[in-house]
Protein backbone atom coordinates (compact mmCIF):
# COMPACT_ATOMS: atom_id res chain seq x y z
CA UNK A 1 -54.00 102.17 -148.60
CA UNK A 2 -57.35 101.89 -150.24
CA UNK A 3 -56.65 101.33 -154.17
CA UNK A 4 -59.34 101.79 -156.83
CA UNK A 5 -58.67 99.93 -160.22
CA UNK A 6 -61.35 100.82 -163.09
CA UNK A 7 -61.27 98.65 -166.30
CA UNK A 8 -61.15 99.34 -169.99
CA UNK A 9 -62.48 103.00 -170.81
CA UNK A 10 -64.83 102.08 -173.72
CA UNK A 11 -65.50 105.30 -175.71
CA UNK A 12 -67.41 108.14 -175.45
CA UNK A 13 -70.23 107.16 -172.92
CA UNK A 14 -66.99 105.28 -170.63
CA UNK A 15 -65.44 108.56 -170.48
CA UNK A 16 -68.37 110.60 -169.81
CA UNK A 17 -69.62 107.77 -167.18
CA UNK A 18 -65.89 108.16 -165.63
CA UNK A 19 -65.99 111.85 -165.63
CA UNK A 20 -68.98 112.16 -163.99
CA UNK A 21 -69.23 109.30 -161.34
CA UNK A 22 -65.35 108.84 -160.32
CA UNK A 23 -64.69 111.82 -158.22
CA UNK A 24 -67.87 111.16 -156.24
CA UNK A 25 -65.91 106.87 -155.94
CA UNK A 26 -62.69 108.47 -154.83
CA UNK A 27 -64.62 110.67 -152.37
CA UNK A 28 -67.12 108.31 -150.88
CA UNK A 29 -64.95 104.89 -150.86
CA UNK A 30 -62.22 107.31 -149.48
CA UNK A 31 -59.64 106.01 -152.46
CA UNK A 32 -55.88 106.83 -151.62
CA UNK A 33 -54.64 105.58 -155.17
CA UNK A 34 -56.50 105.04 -158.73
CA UNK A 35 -55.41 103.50 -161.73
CA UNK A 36 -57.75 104.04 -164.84
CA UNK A 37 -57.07 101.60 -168.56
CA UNK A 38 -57.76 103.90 -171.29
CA UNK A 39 -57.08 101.59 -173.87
CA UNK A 40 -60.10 101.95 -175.63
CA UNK A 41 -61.48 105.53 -174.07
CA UNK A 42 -60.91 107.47 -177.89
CA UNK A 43 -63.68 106.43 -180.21
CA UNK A 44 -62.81 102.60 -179.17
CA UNK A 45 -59.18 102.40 -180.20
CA UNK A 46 -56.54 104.22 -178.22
CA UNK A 47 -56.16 107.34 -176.42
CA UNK A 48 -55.27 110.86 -177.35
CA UNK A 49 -53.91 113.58 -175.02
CA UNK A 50 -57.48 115.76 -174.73
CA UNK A 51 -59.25 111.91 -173.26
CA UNK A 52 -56.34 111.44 -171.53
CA UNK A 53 -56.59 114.84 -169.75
CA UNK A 54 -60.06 113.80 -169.27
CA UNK A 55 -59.35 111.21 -167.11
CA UNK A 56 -56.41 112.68 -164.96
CA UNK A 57 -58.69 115.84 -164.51
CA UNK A 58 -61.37 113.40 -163.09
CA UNK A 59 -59.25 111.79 -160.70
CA UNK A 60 -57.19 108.76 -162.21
CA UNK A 61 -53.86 108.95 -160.58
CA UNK A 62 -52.45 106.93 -163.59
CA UNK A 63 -53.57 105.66 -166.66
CA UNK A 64 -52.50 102.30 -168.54
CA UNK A 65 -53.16 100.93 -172.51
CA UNK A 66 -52.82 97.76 -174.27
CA UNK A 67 -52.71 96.40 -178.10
CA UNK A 68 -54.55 99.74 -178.94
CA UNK A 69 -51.53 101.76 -177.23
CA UNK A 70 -50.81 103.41 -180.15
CA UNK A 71 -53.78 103.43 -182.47
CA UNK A 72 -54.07 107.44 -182.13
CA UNK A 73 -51.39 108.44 -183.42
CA UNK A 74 -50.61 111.81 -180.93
CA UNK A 75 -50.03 109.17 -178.40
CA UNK A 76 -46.59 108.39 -180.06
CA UNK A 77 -45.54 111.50 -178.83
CA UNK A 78 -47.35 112.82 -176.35
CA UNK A 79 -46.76 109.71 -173.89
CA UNK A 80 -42.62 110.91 -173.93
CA UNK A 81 -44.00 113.79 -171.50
CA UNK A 82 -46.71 112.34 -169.65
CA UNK A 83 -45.40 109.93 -167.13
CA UNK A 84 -48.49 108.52 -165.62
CA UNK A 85 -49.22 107.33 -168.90
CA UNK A 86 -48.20 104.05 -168.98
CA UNK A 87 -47.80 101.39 -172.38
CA UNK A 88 -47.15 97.39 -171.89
CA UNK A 89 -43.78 96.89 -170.56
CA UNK A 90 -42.97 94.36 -172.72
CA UNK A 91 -43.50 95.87 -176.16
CA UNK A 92 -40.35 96.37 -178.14
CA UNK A 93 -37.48 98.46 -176.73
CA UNK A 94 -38.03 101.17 -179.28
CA UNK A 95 -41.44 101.34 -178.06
CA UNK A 96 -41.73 105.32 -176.78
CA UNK A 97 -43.25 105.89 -173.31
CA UNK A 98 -42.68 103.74 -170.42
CA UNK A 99 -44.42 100.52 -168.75
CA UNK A 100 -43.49 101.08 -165.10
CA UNK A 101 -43.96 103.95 -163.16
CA UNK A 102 -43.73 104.87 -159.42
CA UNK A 103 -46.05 106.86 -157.94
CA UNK A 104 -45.93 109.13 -155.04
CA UNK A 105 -49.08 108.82 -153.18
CA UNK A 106 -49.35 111.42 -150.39
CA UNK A 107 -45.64 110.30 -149.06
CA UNK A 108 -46.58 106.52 -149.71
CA UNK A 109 -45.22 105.16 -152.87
CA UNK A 110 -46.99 103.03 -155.46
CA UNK A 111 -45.80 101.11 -158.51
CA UNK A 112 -47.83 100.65 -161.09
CA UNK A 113 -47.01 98.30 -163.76
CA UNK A 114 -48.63 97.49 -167.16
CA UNK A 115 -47.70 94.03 -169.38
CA UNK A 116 -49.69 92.35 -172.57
CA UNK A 117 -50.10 88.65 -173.01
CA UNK A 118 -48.88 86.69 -175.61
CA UNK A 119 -51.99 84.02 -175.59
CA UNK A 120 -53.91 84.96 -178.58
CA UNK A 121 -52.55 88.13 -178.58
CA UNK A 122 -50.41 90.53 -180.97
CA UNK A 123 -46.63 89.28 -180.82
CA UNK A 124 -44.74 90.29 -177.54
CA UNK A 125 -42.14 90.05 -175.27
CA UNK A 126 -41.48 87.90 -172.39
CA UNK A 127 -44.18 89.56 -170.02
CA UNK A 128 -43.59 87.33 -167.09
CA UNK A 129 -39.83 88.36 -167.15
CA UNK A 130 -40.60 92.00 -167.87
CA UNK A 131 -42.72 92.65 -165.05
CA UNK A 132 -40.75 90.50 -162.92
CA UNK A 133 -37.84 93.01 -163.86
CA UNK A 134 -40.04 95.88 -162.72
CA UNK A 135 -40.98 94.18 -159.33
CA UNK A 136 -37.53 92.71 -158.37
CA UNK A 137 -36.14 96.73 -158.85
CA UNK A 138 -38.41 98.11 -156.72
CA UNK A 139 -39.49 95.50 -154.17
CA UNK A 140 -42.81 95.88 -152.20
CA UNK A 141 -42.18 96.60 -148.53
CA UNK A 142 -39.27 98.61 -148.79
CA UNK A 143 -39.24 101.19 -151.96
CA UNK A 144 -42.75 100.17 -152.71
CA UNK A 145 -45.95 100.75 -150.29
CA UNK A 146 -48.50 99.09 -152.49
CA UNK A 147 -47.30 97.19 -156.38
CA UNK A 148 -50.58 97.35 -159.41
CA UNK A 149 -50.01 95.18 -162.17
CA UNK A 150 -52.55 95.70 -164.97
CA UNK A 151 -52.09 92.53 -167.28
CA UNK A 152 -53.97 93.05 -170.65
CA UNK A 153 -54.37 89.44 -171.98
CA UNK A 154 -56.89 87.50 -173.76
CA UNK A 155 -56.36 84.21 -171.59
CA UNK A 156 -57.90 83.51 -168.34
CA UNK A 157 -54.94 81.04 -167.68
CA UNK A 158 -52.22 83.69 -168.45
CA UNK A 159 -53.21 85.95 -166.23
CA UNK A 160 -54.09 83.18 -163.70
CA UNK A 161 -50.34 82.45 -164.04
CA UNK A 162 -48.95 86.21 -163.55
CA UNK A 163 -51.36 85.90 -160.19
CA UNK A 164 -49.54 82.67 -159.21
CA UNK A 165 -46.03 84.03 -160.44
CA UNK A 166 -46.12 87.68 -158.39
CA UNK A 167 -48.24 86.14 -155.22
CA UNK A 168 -47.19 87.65 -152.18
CA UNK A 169 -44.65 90.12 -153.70
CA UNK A 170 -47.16 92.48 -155.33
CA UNK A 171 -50.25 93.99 -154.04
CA UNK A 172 -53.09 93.42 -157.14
CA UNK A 173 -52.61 91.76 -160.58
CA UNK A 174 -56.00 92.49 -162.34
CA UNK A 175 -56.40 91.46 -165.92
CA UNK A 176 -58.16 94.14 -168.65
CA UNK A 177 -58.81 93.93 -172.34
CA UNK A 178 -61.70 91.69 -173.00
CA UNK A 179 -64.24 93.96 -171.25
CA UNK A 180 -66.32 91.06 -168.96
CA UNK A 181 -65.93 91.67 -165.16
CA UNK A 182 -65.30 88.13 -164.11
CA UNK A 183 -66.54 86.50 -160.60
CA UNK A 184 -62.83 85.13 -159.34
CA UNK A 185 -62.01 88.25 -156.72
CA UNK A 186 -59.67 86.81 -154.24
CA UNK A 187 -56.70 87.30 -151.93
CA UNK A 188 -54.43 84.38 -153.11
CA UNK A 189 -52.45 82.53 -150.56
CA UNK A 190 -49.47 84.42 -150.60
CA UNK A 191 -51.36 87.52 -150.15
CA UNK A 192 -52.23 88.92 -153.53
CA UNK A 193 -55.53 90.54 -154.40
CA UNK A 194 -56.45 88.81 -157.91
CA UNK A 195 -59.21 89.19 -160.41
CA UNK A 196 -58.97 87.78 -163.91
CA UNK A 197 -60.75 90.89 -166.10
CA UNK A 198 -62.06 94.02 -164.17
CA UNK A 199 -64.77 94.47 -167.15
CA UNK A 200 -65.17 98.03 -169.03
CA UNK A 201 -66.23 100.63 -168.21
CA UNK A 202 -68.87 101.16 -171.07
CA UNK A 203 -72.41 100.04 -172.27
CA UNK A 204 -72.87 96.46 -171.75
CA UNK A 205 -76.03 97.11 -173.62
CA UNK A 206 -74.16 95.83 -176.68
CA UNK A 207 -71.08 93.21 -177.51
CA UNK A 208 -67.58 94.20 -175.39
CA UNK A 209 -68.92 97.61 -175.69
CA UNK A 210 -69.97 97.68 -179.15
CA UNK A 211 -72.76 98.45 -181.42
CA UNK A 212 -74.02 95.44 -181.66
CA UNK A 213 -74.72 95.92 -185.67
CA UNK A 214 -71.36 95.72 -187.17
CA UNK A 215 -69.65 92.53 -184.87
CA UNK A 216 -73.55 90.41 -185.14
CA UNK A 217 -72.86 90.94 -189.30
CA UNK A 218 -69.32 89.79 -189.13
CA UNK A 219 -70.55 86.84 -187.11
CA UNK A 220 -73.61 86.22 -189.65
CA UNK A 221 -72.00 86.92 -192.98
CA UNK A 222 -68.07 86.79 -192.37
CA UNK A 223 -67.75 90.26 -193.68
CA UNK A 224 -65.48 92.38 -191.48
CA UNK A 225 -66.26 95.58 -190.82
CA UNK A 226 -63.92 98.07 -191.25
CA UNK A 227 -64.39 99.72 -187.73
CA UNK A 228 -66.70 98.87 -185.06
CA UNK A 229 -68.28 101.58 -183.20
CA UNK A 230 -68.63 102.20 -180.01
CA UNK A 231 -71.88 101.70 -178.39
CA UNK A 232 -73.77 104.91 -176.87
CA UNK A 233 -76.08 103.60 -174.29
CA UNK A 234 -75.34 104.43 -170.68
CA UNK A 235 -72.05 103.16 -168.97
CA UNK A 236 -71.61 100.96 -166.23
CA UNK A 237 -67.90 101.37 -164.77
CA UNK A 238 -66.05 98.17 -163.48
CA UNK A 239 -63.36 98.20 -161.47
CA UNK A 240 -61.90 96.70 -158.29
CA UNK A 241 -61.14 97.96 -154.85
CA UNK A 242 -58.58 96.95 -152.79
CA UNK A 243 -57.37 97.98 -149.15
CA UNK A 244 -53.69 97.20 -148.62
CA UNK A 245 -51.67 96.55 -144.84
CA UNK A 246 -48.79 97.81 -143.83
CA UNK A 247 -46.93 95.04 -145.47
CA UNK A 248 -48.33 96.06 -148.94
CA UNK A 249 -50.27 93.11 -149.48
CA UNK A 250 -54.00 92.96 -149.83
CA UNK A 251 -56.01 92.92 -146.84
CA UNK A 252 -59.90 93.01 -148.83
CA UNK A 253 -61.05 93.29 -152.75
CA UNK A 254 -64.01 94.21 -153.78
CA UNK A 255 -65.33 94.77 -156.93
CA UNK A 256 -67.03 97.98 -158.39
CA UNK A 257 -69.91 98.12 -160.82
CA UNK A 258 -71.50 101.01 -160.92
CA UNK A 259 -74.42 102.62 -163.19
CA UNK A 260 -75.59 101.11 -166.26
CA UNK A 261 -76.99 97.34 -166.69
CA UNK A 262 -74.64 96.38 -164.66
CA UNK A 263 -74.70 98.62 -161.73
CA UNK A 264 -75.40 98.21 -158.13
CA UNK A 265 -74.09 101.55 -156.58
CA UNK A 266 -76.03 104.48 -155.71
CA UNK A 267 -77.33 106.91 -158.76
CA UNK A 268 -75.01 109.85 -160.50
């Protein structure tokens, strides 16, 4: 299977860029499978059900958050009915939604799972024992084709440790939330495509996607602000692709960054 990951939605010009340039991804890299964050896709905090849409209409398969889960409100309720709409696994019990979902992807069957970190992060569960819940029940190679784990963590060494943990029983762990596409692609030794943050997709004409006015004042003056806003400029989308065996595990990744500053694919 060929699997297309795209990082954190930042925004208005992230969901525009992702409306507009991932069907003509899908249809050119010949994707079987894509998994979109939209963590930060509705004004920069959250998701609502019209963005959502949005992105399913344009082609994400399935659609993950993070600490911003449930900072639009809707999403409390709306996420009961949408199942590929998928909140960390390992937020509390009473949480609504889900944090594992399998897919059915033209008779091939992928898992997708999304987890928080607890390194410098908002208080959590256990996410190494939640997603290894979530594996162990539906093991890749025989109810799973291909296993996506999108970790959302802060620390390069806690999501270098879910990529040691799940190596050579899942098929990608790729890390979102702090919105820089790191260099570290790799298939790990037990098989496992890896890659510490897929990046945003968003302007990177700006700081993690924001104006840079409001965050350079905090920094200056130690005034917060009491919302940043999201920067306007044009998006570069971030991602990774993979290409799976028959075994599930990664065979190639290669990362996607598209338009923008950042960009080195072809033109809209």
């Amino acid at each position: 299977m060929r699997i297309l990951f795209l990082g954190d939605v930042m925004g208005k010009s992230g969901r525009e860029a992702v409306t507009r340039r991932l069907p003509g991804i899908i249809d050119r890299e010949k994707i079987d499978f894509t998994i979109v964050n939209g963590e930060n896709a509705s004004h920069g905090r959250g998701l609502t059900e019209a963005h959502f849409r949005d992105l399913r209409d344009a082609g994400a398969n399935a659609v993950t958050l993070g600490d911003h889960a449930f900072d639009q409100r809707e999403a409390l309720t709306y996420i009961e009915r949408e199942p590929a709409l998928l909140r960390p696994i390992n937020m509390a019990p009473e949480s609504p939604g889900r944090g594992a979902m399998l897919f059915d992807a033209g008779g091939r069957q992928v898992l997708v799972v999304n987890a928080i970190g607890r390194v410098f992060m908002q208080p959590a569960d256990d996410p190494f024992r939640a997603v290894e819940a979530a594996v162990a029940a539906t093991p890749l190679g025989e109810l799973a084709d291909a296993i996506v784990v999108d970790f959302h963590t802060e620390a390069t060494s806690e999501i270098g440790g879910m990529g040691v943990y799940l190596d050579g029983r899942v098929s990608l762990v790729v890390g979102t939330h702090t919105h820089i596409p790191t260099a570290d692609a790799r298939i790990l030794k037990g098989g496992t495509g890896f890659l510490s943050d897929a990046g945003m997709c968003g302007d990177y004409d700006s700081i993690i996607g924001v104006d840079p006015e409001e965050p350079l004042t905090r920094f200056l003056t130690g005034i917060p602000s009491e919302r940043f806003t999201p920067a306007g400029g044009e998006a570069t989308l971030s991602g990774v692709i993979i290409e799976t065996g028959t075994d599930g595990l990664c065979r190639s990744i290669t990362p996607l960054r598209e338009g923008g500053v950042l960009g080195t694919g072809p033109a809209a």
